[in-house]
N, C-alpha and C. Protein backbone atom coordinates (compact mmCIF):
# COMPACT_ATOMS: atom_id res chain seq x y z
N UNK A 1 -127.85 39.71 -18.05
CA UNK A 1 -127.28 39.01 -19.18
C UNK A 1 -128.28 39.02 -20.34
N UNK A 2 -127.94 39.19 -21.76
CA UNK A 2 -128.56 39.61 -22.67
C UNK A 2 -129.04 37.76 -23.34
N UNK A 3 -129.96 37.54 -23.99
CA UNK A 3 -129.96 36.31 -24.78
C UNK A 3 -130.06 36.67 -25.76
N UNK A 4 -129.20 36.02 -26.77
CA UNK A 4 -128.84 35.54 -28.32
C UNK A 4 -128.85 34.65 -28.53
N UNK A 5 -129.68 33.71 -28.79
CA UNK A 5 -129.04 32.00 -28.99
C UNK A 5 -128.06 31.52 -30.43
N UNK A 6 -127.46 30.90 -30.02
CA UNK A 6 -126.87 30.41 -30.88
C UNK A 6 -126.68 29.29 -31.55
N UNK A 7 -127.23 28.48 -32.29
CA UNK A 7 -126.79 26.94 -32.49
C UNK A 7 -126.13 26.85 -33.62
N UNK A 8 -124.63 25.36 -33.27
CA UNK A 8 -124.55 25.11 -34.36
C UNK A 8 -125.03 23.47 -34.77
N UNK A 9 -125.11 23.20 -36.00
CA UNK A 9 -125.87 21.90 -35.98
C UNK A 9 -124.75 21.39 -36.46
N UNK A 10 -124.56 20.15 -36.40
CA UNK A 10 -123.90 18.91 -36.86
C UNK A 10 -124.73 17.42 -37.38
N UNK A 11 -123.89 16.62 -38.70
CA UNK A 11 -124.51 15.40 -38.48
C UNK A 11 -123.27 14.72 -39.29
N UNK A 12 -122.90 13.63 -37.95
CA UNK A 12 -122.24 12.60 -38.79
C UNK A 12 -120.88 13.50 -38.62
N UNK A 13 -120.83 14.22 -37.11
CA UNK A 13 -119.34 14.96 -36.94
C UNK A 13 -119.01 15.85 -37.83
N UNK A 14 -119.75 16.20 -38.68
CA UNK A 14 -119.43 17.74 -39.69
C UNK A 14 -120.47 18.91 -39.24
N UNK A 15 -119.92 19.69 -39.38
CA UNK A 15 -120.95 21.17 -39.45
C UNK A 15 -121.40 21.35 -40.37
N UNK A 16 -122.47 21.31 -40.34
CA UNK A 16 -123.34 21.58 -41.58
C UNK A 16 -124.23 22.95 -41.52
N UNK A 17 -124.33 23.34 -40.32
CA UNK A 17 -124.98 24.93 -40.47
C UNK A 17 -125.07 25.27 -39.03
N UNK A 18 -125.07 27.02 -38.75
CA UNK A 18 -125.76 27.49 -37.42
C UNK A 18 -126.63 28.33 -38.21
N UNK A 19 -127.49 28.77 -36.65
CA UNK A 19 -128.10 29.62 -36.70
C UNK A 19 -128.35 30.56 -35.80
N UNK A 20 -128.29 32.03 -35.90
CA UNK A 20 -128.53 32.65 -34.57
C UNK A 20 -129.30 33.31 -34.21
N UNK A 21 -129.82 34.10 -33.60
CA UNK A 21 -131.06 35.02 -33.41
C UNK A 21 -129.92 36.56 -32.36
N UNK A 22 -130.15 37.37 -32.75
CA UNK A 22 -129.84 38.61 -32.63
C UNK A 22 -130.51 39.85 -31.86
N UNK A 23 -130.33 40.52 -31.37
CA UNK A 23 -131.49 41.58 -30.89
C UNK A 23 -131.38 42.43 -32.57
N UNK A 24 -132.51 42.67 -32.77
CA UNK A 24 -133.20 43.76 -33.89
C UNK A 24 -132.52 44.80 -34.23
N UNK A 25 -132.77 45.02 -35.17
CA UNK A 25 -131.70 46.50 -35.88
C UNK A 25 -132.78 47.70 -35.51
N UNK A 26 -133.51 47.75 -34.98
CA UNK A 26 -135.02 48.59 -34.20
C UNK A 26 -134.46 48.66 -32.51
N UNK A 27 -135.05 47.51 -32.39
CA UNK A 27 -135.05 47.45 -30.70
C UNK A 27 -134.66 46.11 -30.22
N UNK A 28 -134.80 45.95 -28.82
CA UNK A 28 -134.07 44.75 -28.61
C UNK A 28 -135.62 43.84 -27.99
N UNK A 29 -136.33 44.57 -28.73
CA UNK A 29 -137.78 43.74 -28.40
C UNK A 29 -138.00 42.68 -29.30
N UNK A 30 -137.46 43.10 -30.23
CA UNK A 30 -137.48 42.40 -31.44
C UNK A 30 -135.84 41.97 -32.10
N UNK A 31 -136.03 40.15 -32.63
CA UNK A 31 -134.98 39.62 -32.64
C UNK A 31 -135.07 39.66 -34.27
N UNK A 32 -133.47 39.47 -34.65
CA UNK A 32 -133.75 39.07 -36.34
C UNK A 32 -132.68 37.42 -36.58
N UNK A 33 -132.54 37.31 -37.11
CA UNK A 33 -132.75 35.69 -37.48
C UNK A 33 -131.49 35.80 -38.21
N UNK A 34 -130.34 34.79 -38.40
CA UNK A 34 -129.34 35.07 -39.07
C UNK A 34 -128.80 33.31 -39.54
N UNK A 35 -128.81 32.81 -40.62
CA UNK A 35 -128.82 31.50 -40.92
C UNK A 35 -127.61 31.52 -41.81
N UNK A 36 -126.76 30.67 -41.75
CA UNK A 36 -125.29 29.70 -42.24
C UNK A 36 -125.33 28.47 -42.83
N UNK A 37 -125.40 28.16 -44.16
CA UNK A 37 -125.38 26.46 -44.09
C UNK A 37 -124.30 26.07 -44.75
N UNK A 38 -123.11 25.05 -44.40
CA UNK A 38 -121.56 24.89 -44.78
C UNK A 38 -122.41 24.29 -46.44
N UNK A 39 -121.44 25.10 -47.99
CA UNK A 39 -122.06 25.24 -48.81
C UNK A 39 -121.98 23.48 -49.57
N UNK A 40 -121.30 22.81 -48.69
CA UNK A 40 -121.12 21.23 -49.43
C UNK A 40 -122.38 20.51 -48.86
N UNK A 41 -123.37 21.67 -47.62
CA UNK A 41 -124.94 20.67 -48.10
C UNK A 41 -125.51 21.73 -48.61
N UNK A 42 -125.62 22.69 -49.38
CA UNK A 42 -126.71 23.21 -49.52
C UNK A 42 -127.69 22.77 -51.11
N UNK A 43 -128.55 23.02 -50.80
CA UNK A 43 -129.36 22.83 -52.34
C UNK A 43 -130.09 21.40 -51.53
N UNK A 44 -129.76 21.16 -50.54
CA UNK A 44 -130.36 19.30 -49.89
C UNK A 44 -131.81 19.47 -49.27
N UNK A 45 -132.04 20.98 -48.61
CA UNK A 45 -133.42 21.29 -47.80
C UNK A 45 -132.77 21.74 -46.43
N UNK A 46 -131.35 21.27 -46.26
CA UNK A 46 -130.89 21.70 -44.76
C UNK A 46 -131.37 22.76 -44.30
N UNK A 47 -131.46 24.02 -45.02
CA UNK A 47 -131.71 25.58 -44.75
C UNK A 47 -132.59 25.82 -44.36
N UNK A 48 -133.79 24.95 -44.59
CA UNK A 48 -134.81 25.21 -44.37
C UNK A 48 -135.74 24.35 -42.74
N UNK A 49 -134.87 23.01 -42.62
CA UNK A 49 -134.88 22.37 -41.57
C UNK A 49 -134.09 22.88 -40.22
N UNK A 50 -132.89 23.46 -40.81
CA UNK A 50 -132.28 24.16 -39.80
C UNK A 50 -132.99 25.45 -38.91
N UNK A 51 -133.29 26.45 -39.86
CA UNK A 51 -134.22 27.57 -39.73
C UNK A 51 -135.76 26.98 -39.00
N UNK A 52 -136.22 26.38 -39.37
CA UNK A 52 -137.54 26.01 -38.81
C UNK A 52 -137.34 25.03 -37.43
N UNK A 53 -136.55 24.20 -37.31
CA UNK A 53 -136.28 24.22 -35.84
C UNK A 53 -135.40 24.83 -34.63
N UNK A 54 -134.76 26.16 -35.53
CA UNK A 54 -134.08 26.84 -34.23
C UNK A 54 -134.77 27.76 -34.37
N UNK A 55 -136.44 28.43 -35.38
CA UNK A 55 -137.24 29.20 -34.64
C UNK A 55 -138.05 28.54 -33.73
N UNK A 56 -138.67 27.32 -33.81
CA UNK A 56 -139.25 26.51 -32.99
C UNK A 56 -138.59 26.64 -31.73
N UNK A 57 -137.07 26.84 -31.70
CA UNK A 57 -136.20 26.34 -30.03
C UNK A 57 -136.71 28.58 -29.57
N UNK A 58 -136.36 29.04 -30.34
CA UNK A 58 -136.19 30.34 -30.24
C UNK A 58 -137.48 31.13 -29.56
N UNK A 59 -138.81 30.63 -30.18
CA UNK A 59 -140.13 30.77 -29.67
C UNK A 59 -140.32 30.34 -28.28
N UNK A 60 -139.70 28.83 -27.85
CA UNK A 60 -140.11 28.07 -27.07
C UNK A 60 -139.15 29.28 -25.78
N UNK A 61 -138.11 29.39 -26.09
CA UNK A 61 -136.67 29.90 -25.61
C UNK A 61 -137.45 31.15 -24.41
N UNK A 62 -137.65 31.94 -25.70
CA UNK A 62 -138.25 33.35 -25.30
C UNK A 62 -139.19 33.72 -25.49
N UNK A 63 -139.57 35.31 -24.54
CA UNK A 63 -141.00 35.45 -24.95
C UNK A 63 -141.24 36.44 -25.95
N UNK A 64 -141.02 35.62 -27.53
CA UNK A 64 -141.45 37.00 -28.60
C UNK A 64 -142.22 36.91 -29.06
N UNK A 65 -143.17 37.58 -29.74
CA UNK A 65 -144.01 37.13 -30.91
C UNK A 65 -143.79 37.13 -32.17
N UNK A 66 -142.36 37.63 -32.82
CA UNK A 66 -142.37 37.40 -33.68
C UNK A 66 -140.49 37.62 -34.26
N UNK A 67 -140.09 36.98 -35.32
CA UNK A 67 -138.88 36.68 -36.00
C UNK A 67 -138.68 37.56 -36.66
N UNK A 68 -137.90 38.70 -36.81
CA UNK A 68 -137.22 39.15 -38.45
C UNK A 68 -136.63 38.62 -39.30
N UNK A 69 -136.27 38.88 -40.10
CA UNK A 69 -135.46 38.76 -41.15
C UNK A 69 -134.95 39.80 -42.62
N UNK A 70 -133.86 39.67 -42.45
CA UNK A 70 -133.11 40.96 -43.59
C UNK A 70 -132.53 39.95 -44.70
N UNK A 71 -132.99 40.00 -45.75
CA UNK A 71 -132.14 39.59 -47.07
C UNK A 71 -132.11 40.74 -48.48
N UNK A 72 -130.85 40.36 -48.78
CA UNK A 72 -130.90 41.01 -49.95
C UNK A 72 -131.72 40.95 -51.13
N UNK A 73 -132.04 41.78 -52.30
CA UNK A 73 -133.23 41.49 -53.00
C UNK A 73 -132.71 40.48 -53.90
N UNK A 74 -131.10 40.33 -53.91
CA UNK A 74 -131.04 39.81 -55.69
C UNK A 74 -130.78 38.17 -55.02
N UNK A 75 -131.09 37.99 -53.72
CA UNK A 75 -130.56 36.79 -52.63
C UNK A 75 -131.58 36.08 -53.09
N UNK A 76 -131.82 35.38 -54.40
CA UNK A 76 -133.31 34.71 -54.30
C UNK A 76 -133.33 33.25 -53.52
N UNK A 77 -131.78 32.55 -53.39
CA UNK A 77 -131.84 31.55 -52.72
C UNK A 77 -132.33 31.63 -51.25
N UNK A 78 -132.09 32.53 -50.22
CA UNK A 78 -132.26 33.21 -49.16
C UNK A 78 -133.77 33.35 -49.20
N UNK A 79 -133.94 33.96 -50.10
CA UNK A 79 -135.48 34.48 -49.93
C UNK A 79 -136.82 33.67 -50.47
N UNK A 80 -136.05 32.21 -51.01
CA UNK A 80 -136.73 31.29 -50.73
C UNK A 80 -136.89 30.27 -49.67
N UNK A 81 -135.74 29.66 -49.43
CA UNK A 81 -135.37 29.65 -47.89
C UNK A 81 -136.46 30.08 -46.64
N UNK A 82 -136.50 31.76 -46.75
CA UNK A 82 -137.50 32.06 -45.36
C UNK A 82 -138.54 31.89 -45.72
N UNK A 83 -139.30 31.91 -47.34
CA UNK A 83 -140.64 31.78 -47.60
C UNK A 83 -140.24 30.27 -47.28
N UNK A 84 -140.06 28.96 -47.36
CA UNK A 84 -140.61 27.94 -47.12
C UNK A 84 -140.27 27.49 -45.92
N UNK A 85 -139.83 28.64 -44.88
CA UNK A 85 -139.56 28.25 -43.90
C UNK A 85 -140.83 28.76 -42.62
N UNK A 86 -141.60 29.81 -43.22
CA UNK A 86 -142.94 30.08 -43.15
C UNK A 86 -142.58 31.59 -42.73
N UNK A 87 -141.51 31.80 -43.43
CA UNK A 87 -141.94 33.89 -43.23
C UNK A 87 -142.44 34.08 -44.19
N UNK A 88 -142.87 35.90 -43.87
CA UNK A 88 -143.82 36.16 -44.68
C UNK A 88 -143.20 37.49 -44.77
N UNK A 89 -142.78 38.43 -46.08
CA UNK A 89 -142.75 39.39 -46.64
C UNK A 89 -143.70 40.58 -45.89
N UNK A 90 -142.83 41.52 -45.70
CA UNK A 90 -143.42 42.76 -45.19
C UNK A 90 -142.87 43.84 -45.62
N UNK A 91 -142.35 44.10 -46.48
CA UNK A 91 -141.64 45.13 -47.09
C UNK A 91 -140.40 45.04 -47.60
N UNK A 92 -139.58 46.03 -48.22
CA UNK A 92 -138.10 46.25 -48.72
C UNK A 92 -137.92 47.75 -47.98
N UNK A 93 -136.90 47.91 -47.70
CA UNK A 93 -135.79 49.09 -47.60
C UNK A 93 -134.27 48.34 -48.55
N UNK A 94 -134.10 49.97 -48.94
CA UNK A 94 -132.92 49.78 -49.92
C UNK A 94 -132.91 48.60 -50.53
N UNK A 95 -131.82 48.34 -50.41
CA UNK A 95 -131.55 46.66 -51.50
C UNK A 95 -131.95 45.30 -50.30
N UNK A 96 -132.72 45.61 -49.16
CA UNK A 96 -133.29 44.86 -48.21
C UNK A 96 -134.68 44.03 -48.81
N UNK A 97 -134.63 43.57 -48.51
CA UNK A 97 -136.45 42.61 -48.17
C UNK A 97 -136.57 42.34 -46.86
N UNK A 98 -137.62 42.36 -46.13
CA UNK A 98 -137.91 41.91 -44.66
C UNK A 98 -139.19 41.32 -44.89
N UNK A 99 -138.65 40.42 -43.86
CA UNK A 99 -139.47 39.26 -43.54
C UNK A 99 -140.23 39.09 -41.91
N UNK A 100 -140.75 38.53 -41.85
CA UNK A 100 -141.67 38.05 -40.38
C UNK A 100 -141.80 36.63 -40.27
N UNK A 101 -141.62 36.27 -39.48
CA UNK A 101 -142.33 35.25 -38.69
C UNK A 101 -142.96 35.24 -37.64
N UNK A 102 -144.03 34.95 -37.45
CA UNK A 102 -144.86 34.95 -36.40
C UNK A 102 -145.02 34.16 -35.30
N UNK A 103 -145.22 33.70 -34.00
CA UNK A 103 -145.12 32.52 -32.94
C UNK A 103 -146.51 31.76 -33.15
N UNK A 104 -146.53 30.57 -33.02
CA UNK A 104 -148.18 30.16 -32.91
C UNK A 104 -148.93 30.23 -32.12
């Protein structure tokens, strides 16, 4: 059986965001990171609380060392998001940006 985790979060009986983790567009050694937040919270910090504790569950989960991430370039909301969520920029392909996160 393959693992993907999936969460969705709730508060106060609404959905307010998931998040999932994926096997890699490379290999399945490597996971990439895929984040949702329902758009009546966003702009609040959810995105960024959400993301930083389902890599926390995701690290704990499995054994990786490290997170991807694919956003678009003109995605600046997104791509602030993973910077304050503690990725770190590692390049662009095409209209891509990729990101890292690392395990502690």
């Amino acid at each position: 059986m393959e693992n993907e985790p999936f969460y969705v979060f709730e508060y106060e009986n609404e959905v307010i965001g998931m998040c999932r983790l994926d096997f890699g567009f490379k290999t399945k050694e490597q996971y990439e990171v895929s984040i949702l937040v329902n758009p009546d919270q966003r702009s609040k910090g959810i995105g960024t609380k959400i993301l930083e504790m389902s890599c926390t569950s995701f690290f704990t989960l499995l054994p990786i060392d490290s997170i991807i991430a694919r956003v678009k370039k003109d995605n600046f909301v997104s791509i602030k998001l993973f910077e304050n969520a503690g990725f770190s920029l590692q390049g662009a392909v095409d209209e891509f940006l990729h990101f890292e996160k690392y395990s502690n």
